[in-house]
C-alpha atoms as a PDB file:
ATOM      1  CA  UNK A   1      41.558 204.834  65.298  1.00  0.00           C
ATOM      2  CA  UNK A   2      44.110 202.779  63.197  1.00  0.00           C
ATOM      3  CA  UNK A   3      44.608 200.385  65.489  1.00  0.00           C
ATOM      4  CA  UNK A   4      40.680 200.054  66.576  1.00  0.00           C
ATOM      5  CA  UNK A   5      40.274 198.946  62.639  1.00  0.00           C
ATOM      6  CA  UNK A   6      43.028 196.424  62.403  1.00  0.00           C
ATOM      7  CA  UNK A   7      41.626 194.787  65.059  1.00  0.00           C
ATOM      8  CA  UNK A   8      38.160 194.909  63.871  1.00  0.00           C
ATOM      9  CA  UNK A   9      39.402 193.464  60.502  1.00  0.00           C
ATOM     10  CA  UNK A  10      41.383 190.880  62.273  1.00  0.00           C
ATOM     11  CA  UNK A  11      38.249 190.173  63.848  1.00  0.00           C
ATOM     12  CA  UNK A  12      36.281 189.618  61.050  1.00  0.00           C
ATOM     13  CA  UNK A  13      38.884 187.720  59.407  1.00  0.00           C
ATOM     14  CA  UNK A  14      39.109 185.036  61.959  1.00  0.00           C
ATOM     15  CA  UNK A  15      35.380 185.123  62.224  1.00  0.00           C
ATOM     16  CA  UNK A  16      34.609 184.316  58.616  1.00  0.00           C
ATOM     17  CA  UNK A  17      37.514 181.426  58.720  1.00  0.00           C
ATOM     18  CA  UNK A  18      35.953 180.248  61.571  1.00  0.00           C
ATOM     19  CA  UNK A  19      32.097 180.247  59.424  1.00  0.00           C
ATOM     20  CA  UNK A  20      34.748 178.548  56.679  1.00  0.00           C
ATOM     21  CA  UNK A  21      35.847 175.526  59.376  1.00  0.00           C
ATOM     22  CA  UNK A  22      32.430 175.469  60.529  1.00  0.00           C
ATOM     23  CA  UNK A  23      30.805 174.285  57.263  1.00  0.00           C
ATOM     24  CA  UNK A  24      33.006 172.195  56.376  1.00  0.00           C
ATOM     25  CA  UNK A  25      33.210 170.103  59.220  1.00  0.00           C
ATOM     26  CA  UNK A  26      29.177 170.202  58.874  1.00  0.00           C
ATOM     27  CA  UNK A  27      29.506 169.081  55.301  1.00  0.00           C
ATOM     28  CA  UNK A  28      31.950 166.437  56.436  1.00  0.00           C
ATOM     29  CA  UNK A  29      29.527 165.275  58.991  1.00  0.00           C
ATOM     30  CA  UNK A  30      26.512 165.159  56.842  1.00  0.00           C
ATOM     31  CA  UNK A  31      28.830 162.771  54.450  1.00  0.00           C
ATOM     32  CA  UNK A  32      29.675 160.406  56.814  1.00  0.00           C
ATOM     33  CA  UNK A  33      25.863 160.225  58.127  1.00  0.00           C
ATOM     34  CA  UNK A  34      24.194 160.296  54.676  1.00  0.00           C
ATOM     35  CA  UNK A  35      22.726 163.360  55.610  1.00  0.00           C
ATOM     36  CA  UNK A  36      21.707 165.072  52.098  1.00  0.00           C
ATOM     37  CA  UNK A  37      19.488 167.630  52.976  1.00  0.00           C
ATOM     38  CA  UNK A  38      21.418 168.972  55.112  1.00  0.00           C
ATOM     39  CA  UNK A  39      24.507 168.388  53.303  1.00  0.00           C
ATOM     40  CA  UNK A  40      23.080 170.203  50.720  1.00  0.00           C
ATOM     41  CA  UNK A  41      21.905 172.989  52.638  1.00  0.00           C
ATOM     42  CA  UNK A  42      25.728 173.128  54.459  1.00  0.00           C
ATOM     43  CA  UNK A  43      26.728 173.361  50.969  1.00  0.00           C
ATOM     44  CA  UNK A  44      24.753 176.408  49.860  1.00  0.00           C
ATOM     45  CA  UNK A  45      25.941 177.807  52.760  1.00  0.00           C
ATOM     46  CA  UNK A  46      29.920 177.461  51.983  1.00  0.00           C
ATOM     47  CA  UNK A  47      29.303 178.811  48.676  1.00  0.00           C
ATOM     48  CA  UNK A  48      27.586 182.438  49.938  1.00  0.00           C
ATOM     49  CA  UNK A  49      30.565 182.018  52.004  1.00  0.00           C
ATOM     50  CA  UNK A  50      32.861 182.291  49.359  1.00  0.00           C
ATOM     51  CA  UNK A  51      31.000 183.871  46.628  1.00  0.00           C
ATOM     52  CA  UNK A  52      32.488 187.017  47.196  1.00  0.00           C
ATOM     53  CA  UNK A  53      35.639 186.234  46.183  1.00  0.00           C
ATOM     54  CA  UNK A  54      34.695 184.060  43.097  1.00  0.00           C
ATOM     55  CA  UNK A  55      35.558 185.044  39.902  1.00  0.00           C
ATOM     56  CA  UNK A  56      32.937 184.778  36.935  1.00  0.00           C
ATOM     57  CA  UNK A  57      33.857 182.005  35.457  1.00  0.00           C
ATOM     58  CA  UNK A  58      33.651 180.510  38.852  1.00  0.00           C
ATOM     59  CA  UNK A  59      30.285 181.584  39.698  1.00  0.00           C
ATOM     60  CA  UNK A  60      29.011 179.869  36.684  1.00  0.00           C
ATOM     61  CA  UNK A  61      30.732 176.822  37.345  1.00  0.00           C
ATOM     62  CA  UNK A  62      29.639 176.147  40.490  1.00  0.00           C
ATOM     63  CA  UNK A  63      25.990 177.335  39.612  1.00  0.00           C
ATOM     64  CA  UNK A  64      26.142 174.303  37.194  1.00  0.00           C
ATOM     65  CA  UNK A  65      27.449 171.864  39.633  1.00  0.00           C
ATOM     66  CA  UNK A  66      24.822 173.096  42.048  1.00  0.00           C
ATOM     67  CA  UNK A  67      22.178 172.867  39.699  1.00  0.00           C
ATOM     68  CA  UNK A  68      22.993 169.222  38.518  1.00  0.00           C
ATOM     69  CA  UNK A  69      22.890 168.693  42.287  1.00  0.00           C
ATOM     70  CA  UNK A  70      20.109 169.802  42.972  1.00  0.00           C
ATOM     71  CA  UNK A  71      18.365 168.379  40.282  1.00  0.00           C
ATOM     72  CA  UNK A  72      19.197 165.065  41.208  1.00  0.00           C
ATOM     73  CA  UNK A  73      18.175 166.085  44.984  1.00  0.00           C
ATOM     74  CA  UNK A  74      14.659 166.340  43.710  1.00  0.00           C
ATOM     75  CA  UNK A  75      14.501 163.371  41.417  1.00  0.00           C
ATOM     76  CA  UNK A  76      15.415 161.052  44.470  1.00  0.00           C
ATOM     77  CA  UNK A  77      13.214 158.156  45.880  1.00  0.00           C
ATOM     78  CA  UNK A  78      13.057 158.288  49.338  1.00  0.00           C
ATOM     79  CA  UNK A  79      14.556 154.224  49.480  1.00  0.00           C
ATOM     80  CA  UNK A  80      17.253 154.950  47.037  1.00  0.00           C
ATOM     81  CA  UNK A  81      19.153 156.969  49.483  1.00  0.00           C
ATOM     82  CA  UNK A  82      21.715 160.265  48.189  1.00  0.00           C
ATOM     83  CA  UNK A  83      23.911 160.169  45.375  1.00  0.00           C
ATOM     84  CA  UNK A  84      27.130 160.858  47.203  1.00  0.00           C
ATOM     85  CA  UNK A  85      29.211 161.575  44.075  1.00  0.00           C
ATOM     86  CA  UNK A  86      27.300 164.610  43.474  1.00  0.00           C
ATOM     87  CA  UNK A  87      27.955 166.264  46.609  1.00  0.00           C
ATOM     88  CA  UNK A  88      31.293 165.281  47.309  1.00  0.00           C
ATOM     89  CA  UNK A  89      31.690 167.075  43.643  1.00  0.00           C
ATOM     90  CA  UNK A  90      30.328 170.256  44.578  1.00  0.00           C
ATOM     91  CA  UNK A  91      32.796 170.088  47.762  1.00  0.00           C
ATOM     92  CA  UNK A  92      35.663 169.658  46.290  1.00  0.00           C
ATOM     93  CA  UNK A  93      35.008 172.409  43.669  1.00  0.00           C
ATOM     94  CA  UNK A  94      33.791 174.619  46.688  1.00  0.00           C
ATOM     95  CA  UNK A  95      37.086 173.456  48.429  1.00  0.00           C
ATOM     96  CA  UNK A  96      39.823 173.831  45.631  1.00  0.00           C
ATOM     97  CA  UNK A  97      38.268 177.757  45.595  1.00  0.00           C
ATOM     98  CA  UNK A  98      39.245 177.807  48.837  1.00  0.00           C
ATOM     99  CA  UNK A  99      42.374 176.889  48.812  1.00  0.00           C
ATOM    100  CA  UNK A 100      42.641 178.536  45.214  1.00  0.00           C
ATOM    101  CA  UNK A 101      41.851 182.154  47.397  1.00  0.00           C
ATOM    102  CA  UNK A 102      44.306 181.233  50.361  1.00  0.00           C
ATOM    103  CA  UNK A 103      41.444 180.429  52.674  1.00  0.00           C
ATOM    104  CA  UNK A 104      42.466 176.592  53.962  1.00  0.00           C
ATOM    105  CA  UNK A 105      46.114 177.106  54.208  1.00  0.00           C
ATOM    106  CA  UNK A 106      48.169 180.260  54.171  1.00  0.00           C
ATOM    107  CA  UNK A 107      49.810 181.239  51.271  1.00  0.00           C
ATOM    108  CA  UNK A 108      54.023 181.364  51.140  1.00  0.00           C
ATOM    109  CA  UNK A 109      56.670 179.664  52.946  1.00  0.00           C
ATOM    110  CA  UNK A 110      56.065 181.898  56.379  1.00  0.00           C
ATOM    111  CA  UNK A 111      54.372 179.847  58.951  1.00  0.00           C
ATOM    112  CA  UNK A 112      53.566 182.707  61.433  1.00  0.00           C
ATOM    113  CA  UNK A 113      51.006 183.237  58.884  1.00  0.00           C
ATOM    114  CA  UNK A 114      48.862 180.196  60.437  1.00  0.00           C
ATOM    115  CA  UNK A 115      45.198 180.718  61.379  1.00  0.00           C
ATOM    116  CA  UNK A 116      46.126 180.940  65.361  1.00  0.00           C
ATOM    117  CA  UNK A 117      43.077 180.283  67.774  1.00  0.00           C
END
């Protein structure tokens, strides 16, 4: 039974990085195409991802940058296109977390502990 759970949590693990890579590749996508609904909606996305593993502090800092986001979302004229800083702000927040919680890049010197496909 051991092993049948290690591999089901090894399983899991690669499946959520893989949700991880997904999004952001999405959110880079929706960047380069000026895609802001869905950017936004990618974005949401990445941060029930990692929401989890937030802290409190870092709930309620994001929750702010989302809300000043989507605030400005709303407010938009359909000619005046997305504000871009905005977004890419949330991002990077959502993406320092990540990286903050060991989820972009492994943590330590050992590199046997690389996400392997």
């Amino acid at each position: 039974m051991g092993d049948q759970e290690s591999f089901e949590t090894w399983n899991m693990a690669k499946a959520y990085l893989q949700r991880i890579d997904s999004l952001l590749t999405h959110c880079a996508f929706c960047h380069y195409h000026d895609m802001g609904s869905q950017w936004y909606k990618t974005l949401l996305n990445l941060y029930k991802e990692i929401y989890p593993k937030m802290t409190a502090e870092e709930k309620k800092e994001c929750d702010v940058k989302l809300d000043l986001l989507r605030n400005a979302k709303n407010s938009l004229q359909p000619k005046k296109g997305i504000n871009s800083k905005l977004y890419i702000d949330v991002e990077l927040y959502l993406r320092s977390l990540l990286e903050k919680k060991g989820l972009l890049t492994p943590k330590g010197d050992d590199p046997t502990k690389a996400y392997r496909n």
